[in-house]
PDB file of N, CA and C in Angstrom:
ATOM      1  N   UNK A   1       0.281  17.803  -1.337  1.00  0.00           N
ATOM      2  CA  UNK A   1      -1.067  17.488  -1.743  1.00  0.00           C
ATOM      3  C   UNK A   1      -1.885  18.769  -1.664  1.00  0.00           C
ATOM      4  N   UNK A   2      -2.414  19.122  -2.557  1.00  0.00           N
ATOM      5  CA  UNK A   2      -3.202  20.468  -2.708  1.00  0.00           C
ATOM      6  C   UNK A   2      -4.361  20.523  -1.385  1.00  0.00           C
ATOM      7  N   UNK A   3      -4.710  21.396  -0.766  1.00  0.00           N
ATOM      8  CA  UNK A   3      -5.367  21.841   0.184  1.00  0.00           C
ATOM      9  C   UNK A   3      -7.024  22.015  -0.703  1.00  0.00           C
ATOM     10  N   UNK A   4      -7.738  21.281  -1.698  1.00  0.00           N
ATOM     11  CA  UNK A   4      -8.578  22.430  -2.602  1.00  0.00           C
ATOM     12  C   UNK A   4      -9.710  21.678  -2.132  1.00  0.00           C
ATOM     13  N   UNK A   5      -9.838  20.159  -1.480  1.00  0.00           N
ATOM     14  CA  UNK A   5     -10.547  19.083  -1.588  1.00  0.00           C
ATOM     15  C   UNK A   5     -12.008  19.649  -0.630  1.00  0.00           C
ATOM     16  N   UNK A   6     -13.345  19.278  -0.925  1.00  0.00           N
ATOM     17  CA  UNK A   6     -14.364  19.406   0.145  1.00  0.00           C
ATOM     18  C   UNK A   6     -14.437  18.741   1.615  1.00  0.00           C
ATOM     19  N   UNK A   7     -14.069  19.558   2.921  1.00  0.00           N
ATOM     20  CA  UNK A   7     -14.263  19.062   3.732  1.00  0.00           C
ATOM     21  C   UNK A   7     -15.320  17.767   4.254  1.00  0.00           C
ATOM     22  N   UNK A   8     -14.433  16.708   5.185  1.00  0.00           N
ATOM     23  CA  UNK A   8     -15.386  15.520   5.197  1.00  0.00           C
ATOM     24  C   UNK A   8     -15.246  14.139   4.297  1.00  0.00           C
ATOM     25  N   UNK A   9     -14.663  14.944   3.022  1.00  0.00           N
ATOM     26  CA  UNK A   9     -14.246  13.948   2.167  1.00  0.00           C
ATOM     27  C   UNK A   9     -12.956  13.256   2.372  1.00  0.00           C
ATOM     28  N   UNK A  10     -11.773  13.843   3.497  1.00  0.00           N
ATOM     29  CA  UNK A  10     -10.616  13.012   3.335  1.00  0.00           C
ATOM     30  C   UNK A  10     -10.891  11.580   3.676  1.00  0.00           C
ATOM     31  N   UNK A  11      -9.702  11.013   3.557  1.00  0.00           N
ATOM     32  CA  UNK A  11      -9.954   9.539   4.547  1.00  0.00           C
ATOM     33  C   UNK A  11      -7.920   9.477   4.553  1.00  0.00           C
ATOM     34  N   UNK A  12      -8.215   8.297   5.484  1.00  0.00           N
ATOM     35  CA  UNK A  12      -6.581   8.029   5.748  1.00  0.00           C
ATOM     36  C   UNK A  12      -6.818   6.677   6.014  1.00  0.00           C
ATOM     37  N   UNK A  13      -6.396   5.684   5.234  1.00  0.00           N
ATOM     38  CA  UNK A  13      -6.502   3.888   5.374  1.00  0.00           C
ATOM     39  C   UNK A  13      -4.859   3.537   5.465  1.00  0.00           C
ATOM     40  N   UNK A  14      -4.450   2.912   6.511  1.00  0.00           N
ATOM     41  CA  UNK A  14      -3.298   2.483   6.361  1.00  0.00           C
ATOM     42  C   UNK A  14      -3.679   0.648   6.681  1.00  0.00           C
ATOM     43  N   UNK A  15      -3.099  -0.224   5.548  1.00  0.00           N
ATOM     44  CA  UNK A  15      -3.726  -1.736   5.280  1.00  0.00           C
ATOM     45  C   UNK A  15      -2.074  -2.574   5.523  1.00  0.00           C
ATOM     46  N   UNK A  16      -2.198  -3.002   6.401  1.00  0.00           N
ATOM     47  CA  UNK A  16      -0.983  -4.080   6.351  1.00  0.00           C
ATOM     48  C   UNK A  16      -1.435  -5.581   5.373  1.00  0.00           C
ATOM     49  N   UNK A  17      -0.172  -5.910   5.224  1.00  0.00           N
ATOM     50  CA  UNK A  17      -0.638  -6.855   3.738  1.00  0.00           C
ATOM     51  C   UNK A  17       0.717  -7.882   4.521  1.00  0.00           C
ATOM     52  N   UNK A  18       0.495  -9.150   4.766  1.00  0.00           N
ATOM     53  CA  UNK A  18       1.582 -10.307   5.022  1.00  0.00           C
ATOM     54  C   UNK A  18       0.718 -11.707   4.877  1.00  0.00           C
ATOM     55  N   UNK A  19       1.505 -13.006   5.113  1.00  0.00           N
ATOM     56  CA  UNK A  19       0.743 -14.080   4.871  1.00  0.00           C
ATOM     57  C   UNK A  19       0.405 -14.345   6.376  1.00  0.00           C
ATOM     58  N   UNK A  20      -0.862 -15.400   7.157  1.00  0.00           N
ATOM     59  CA  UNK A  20      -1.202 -15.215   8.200  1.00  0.00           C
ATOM     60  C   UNK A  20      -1.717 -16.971   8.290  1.00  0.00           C
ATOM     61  N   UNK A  21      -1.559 -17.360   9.660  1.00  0.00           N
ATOM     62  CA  UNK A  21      -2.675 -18.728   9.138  1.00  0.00           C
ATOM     63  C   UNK A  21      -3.910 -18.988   9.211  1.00  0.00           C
ATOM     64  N   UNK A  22      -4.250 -19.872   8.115  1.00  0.00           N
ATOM     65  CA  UNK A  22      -5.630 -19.756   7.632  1.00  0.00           C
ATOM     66  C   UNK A  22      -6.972 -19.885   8.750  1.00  0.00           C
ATOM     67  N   UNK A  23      -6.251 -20.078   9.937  1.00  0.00           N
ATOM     68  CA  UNK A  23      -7.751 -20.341  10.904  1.00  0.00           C
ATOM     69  C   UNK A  23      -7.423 -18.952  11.633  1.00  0.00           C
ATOM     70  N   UNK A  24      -6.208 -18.125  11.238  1.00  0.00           N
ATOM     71  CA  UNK A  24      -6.773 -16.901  12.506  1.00  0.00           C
ATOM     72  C   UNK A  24      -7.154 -15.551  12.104  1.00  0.00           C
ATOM     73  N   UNK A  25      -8.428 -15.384  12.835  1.00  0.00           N
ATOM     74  CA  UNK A  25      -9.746 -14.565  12.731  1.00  0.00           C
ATOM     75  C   UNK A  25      -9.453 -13.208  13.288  1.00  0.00           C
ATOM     76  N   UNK A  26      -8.109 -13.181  14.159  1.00  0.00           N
ATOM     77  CA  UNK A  26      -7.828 -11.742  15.140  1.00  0.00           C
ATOM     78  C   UNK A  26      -6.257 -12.127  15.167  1.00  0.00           C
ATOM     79  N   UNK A  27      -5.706 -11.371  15.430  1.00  0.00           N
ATOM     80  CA  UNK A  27      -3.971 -10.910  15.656  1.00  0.00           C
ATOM     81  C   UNK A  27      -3.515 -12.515  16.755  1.00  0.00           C
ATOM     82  N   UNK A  28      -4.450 -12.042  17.767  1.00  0.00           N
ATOM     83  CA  UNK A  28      -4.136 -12.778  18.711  1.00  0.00           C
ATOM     84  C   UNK A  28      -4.352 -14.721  18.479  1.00  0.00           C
ATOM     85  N   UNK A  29      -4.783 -14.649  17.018  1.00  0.00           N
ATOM     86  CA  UNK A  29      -4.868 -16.337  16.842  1.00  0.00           C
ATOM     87  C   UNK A  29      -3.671 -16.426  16.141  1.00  0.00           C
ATOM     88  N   UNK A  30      -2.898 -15.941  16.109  1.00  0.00           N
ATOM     89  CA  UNK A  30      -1.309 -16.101  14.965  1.00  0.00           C
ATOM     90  C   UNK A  30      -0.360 -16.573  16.377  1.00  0.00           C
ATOM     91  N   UNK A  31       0.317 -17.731  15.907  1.00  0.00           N
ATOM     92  CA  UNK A  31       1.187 -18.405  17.102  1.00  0.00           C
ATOM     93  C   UNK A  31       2.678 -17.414  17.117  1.00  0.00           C
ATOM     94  N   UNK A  32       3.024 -17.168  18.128  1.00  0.00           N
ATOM     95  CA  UNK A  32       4.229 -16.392  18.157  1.00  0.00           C
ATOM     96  C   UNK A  32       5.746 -17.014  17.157  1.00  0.00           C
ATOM     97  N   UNK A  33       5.184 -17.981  17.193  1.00  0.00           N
ATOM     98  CA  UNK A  33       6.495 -18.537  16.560  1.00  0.00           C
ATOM     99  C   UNK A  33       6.213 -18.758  14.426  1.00  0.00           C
ATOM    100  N   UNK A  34       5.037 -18.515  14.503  1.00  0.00           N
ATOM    101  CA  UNK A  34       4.553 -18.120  13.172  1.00  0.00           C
ATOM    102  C   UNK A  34       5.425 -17.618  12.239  1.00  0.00           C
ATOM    103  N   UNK A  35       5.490 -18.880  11.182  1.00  0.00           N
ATOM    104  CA  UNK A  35       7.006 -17.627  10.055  1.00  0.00           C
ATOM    105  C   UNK A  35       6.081 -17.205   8.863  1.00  0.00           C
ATOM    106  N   UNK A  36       5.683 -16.220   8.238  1.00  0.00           N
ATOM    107  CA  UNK A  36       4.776 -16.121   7.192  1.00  0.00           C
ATOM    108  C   UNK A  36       5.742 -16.333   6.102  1.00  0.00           C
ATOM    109  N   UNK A  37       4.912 -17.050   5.284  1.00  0.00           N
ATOM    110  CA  UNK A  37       5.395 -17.249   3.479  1.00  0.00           C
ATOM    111  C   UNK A  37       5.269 -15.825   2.851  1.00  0.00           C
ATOM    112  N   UNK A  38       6.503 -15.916   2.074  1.00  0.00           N
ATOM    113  CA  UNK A  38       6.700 -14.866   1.234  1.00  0.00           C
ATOM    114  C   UNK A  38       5.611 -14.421   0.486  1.00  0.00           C
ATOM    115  N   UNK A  39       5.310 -13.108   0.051  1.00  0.00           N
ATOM    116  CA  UNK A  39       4.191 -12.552  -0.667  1.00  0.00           C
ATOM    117  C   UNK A  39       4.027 -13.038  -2.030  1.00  0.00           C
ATOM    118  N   UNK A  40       5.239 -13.705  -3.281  1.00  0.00           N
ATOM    119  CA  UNK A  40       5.384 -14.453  -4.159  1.00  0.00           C
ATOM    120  C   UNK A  40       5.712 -12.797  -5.007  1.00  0.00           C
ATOM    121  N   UNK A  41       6.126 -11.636  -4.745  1.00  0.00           N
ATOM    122  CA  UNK A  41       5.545 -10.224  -5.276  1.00  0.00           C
ATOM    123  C   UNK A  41       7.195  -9.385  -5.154  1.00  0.00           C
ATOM    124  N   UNK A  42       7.169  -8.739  -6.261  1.00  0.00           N
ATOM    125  CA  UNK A  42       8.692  -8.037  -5.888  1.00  0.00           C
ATOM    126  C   UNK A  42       8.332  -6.574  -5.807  1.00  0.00           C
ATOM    127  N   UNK A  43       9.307  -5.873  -5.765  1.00  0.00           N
ATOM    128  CA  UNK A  43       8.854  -4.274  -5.522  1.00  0.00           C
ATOM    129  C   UNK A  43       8.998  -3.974  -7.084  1.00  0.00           C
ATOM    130  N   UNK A  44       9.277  -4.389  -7.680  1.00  0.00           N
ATOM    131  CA  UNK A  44       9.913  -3.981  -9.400  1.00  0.00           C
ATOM    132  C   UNK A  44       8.124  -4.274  -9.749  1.00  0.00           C
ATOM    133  N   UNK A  45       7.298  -5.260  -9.501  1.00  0.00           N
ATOM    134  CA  UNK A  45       5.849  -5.851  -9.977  1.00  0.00           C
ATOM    135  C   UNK A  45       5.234  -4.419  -9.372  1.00  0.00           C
ATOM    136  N   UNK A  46       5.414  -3.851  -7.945  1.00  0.00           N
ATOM    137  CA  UNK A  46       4.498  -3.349  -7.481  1.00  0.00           C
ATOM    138  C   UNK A  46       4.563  -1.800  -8.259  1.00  0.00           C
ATOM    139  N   UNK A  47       6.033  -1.305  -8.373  1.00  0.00           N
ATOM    140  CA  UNK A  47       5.908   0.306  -9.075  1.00  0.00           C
ATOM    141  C   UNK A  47       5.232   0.232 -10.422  1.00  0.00           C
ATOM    142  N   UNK A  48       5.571  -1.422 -11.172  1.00  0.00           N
ATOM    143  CA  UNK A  48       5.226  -1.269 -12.517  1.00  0.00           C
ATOM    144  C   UNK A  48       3.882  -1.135 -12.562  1.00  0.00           C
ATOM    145  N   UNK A  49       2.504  -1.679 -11.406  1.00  0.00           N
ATOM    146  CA  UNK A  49       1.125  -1.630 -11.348  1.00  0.00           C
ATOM    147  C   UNK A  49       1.186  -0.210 -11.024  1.00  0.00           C
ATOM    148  N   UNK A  50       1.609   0.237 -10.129  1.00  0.00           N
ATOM    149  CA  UNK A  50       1.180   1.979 -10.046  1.00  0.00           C
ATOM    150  C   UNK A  50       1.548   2.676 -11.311  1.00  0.00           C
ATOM    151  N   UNK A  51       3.030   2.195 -11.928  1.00  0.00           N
ATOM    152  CA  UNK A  51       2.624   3.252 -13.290  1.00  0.00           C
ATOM    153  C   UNK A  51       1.626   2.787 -14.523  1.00  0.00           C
ATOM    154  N   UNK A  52       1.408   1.627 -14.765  1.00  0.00           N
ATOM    155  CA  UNK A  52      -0.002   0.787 -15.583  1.00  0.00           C
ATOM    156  C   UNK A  52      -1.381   1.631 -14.974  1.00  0.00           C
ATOM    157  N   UNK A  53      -1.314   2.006 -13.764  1.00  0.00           N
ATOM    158  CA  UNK A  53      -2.742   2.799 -13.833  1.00  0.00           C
ATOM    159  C   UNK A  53      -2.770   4.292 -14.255  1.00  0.00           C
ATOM    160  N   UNK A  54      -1.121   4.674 -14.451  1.00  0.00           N
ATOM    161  CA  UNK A  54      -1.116   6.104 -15.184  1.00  0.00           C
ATOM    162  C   UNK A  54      -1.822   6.725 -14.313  1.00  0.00           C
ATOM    163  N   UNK A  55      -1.667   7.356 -13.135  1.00  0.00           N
ATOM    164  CA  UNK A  55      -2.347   8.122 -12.607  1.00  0.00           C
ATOM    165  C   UNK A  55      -0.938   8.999 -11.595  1.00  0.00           C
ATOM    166  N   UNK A  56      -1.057  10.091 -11.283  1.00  0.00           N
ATOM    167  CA  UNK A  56      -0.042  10.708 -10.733  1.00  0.00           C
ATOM    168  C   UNK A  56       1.467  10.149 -10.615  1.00  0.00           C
ATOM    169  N   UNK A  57       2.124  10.878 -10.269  1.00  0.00           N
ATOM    170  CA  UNK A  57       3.885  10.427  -9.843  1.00  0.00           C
ATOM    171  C   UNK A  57       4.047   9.365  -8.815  1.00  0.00           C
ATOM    172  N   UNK A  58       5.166   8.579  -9.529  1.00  0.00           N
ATOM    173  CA  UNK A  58       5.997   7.709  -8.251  1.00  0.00           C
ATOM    174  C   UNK A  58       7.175   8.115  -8.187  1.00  0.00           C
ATOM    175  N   UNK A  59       7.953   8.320  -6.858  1.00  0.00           N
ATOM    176  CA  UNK A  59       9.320   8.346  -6.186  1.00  0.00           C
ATOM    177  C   UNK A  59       9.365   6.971  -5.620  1.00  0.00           C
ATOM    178  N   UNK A  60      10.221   6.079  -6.458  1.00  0.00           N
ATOM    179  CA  UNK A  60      10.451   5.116  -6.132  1.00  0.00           C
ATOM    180  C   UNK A  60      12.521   4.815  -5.801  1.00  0.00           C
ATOM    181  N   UNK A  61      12.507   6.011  -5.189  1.00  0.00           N
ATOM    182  CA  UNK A  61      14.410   6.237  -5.126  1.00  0.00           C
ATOM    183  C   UNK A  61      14.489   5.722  -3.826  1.00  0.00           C
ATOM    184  N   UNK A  62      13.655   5.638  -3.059  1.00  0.00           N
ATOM    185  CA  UNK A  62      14.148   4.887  -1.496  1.00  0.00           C
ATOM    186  C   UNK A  62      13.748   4.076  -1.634  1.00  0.00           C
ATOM    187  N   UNK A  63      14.775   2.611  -1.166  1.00  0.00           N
ATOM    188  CA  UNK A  63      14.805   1.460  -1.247  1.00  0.00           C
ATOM    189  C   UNK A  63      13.575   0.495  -0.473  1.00  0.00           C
ATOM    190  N   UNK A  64      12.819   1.237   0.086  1.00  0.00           N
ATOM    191  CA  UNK A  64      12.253   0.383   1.016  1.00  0.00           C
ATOM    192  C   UNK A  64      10.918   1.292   1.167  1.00  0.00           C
ATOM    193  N   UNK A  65      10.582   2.549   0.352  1.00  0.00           N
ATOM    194  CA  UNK A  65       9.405   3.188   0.670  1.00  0.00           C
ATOM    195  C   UNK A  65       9.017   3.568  -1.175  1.00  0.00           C
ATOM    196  N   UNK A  66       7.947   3.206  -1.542  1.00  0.00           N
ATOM    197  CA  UNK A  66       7.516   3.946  -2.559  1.00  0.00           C
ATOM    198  C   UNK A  66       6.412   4.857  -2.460  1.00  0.00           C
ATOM    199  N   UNK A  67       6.488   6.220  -3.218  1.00  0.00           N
ATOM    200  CA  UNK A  67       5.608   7.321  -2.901  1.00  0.00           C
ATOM    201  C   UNK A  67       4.967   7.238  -3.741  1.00  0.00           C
ATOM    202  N   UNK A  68       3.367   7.802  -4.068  1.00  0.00           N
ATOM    203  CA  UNK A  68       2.757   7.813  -5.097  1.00  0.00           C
ATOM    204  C   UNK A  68       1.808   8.591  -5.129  1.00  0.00           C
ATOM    205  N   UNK A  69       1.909   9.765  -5.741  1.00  0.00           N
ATOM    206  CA  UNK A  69       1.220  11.158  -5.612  1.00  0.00           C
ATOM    207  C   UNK A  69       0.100  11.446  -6.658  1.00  0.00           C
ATOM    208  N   UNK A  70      -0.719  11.661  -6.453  1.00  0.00           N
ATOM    209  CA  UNK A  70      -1.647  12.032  -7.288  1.00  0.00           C
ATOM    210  C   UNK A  70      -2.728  12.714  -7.231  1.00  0.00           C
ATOM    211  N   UNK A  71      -3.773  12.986  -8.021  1.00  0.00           N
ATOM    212  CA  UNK A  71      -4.729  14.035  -8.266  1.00  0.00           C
ATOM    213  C   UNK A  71      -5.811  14.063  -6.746  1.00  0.00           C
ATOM    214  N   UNK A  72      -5.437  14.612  -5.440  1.00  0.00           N
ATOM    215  CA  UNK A  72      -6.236  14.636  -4.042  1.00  0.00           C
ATOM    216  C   UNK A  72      -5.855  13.106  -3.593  1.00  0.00           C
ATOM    217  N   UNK A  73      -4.661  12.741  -4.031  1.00  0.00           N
ATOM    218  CA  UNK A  73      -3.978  11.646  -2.625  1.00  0.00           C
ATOM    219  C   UNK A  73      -2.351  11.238  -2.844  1.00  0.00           C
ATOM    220  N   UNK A  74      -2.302  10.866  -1.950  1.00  0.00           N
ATOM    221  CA  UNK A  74      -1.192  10.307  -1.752  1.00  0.00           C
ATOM    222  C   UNK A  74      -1.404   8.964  -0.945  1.00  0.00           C
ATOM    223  N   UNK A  75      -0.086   7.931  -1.697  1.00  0.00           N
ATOM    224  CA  UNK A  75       0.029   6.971  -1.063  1.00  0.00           C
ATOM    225  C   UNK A  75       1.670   6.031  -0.651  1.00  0.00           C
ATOM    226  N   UNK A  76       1.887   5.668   0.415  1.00  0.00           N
ATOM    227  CA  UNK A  76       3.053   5.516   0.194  1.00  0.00           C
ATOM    228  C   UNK A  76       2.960   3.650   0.720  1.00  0.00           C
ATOM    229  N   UNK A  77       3.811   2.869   0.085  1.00  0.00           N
ATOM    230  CA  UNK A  77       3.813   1.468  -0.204  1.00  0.00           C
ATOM    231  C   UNK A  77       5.545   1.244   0.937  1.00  0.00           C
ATOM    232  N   UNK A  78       5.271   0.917   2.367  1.00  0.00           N
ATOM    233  CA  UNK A  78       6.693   0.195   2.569  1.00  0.00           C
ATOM    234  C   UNK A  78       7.092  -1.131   2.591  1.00  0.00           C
ATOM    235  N   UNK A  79       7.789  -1.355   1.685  1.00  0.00           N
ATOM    236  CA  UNK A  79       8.325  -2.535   1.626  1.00  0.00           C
ATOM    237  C   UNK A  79       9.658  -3.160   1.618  1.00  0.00           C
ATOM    238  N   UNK A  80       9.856  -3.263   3.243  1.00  0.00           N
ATOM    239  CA  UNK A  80      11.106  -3.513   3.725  1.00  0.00           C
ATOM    240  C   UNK A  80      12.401  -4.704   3.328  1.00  0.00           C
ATOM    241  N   UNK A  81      11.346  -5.247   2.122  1.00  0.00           N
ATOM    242  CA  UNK A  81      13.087  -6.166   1.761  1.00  0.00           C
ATOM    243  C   UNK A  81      12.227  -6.866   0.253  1.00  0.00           C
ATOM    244  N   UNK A  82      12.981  -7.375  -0.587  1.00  0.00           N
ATOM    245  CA  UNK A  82      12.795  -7.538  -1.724  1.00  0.00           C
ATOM    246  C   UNK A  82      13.411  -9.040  -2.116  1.00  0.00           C
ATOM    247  N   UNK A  83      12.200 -10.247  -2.171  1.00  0.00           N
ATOM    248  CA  UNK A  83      11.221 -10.104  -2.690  1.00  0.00           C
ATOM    249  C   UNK A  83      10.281  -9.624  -1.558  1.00  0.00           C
ATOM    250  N   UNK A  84       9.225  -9.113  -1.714  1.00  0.00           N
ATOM    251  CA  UNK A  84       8.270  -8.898  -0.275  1.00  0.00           C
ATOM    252  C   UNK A  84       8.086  -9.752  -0.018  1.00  0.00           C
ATOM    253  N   UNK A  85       8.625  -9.682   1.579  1.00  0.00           N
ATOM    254  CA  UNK A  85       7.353 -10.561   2.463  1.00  0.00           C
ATOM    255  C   UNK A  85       6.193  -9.892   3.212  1.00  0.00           C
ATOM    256  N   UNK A  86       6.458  -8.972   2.856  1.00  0.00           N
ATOM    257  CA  UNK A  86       4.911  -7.787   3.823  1.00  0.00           C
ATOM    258  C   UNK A  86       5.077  -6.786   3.704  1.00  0.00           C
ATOM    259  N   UNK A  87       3.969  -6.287   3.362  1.00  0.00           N
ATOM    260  CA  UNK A  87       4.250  -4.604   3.210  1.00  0.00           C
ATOM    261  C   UNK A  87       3.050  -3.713   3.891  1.00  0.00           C
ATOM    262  N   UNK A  88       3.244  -2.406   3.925  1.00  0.00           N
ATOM    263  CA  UNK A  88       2.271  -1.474   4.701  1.00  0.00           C
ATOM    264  C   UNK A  88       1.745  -0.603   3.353  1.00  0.00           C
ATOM    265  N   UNK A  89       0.510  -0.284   3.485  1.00  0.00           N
ATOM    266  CA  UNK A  89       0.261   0.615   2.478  1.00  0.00           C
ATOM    267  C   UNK A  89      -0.640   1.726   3.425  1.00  0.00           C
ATOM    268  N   UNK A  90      -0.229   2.719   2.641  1.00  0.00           N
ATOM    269  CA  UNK A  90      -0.520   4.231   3.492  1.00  0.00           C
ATOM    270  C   UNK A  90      -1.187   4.727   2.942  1.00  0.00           C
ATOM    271  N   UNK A  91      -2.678   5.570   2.889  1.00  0.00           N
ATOM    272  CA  UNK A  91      -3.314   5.842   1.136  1.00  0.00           C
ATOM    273  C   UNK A  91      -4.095   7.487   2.515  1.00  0.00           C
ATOM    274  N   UNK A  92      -4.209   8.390   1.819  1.00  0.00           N
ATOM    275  CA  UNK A  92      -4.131   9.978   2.751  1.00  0.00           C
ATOM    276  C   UNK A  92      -4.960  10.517   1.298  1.00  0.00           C
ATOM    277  N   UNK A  93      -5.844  11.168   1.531  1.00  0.00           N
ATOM    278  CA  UNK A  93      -6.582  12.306   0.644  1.00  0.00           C
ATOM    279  C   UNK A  93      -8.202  11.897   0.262  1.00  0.00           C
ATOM    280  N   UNK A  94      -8.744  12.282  -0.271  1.00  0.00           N
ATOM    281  CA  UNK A  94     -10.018  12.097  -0.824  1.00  0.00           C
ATOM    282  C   UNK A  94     -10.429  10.743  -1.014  1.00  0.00           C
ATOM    283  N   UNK A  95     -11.586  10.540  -1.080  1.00  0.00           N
ATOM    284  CA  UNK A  95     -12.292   8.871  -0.784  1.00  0.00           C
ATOM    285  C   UNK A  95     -12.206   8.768  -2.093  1.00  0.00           C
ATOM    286  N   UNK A  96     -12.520   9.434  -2.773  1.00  0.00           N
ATOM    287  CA  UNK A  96     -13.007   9.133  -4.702  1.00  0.00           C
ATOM    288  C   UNK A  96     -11.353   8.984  -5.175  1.00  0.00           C
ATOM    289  N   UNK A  97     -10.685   9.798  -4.670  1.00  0.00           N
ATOM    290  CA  UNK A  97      -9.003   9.175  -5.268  1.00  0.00           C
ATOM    291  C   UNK A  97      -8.569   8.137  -4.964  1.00  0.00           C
ATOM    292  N   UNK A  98      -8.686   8.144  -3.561  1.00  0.00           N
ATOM    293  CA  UNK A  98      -8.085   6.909  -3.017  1.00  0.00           C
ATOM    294  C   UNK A  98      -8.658   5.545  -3.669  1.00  0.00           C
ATOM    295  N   UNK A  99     -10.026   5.499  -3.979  1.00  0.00           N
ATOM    296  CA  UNK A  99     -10.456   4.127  -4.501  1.00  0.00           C
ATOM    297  C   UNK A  99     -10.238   4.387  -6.617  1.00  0.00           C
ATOM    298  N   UNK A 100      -9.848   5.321  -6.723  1.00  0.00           N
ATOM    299  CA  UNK A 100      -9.549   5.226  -8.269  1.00  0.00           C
ATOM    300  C   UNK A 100      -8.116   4.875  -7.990  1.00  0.00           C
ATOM    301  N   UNK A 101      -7.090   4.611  -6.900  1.00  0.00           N
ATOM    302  CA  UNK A 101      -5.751   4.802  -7.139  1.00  0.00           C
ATOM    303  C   UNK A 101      -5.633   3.334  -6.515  1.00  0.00           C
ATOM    304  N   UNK A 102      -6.455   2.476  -6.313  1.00  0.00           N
ATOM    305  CA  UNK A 102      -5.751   1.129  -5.637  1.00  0.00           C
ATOM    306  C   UNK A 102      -5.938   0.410  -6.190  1.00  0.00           C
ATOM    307  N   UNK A 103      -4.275  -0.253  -5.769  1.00  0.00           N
ATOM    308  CA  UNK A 103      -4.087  -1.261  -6.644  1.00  0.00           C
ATOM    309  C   UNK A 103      -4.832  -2.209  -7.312  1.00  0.00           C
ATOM    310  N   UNK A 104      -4.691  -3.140  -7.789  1.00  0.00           N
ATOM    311  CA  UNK A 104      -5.512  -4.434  -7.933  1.00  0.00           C
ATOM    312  C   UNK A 104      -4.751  -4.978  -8.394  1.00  0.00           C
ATOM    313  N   UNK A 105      -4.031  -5.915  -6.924  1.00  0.00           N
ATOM    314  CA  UNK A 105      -3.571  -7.251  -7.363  1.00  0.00           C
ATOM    315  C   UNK A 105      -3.950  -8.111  -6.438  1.00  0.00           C
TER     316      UNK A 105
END
């Protein structure tokens, strides 16, 4: 990622994404024995939305991490089994990239 950006402007958001139940408000209201429903979402849906926004490169060669590089960010998507049931998203560089580069689904 190029070094060129104005100090102050980075940000670093890392967003966990899974299903949860509908009355809990904090971590600690999810029952331990809690099984979350599948995301309904495959990893094949998720590279095809990052290349539909045409915006920088994806390395999508590791099975379980997609990279996605672009103009002052990077972001990397893990998604440990296919279809998803949860994934982590990692988003590193400039505030103005980062919100031109997310997703929308």
């Amino acid at each position: 990622m190029a070094n060129d950006r104005a100090i102050g402007t980075d940000v670093s958001w890392d967003v966990f994404v899974q299903d949860i139940p509908h009355n809990a408000n904090r971590p600690k209201d999810i029952p331990g024995d809690f099984q979350p429903t599948p995301l309904q979402l495959d990893r094949a849906s998720v590279v095809r939305i990052a290349h539909a926004l045409d915006i920088g490169t994806i390395n999508d060669s590791d099975p379980e991490l997609v990279r996605w590089e672009g103009p002052g960010f990077d972001i990397e998507l893990n998604m440990p089994s296919d279809p998803v049931a949860h994934f982590a998203m990692h988003c590193r560089g400039d505030i103005a990239a980062c919100r031109q580069a997310r997703p929308r689904w």
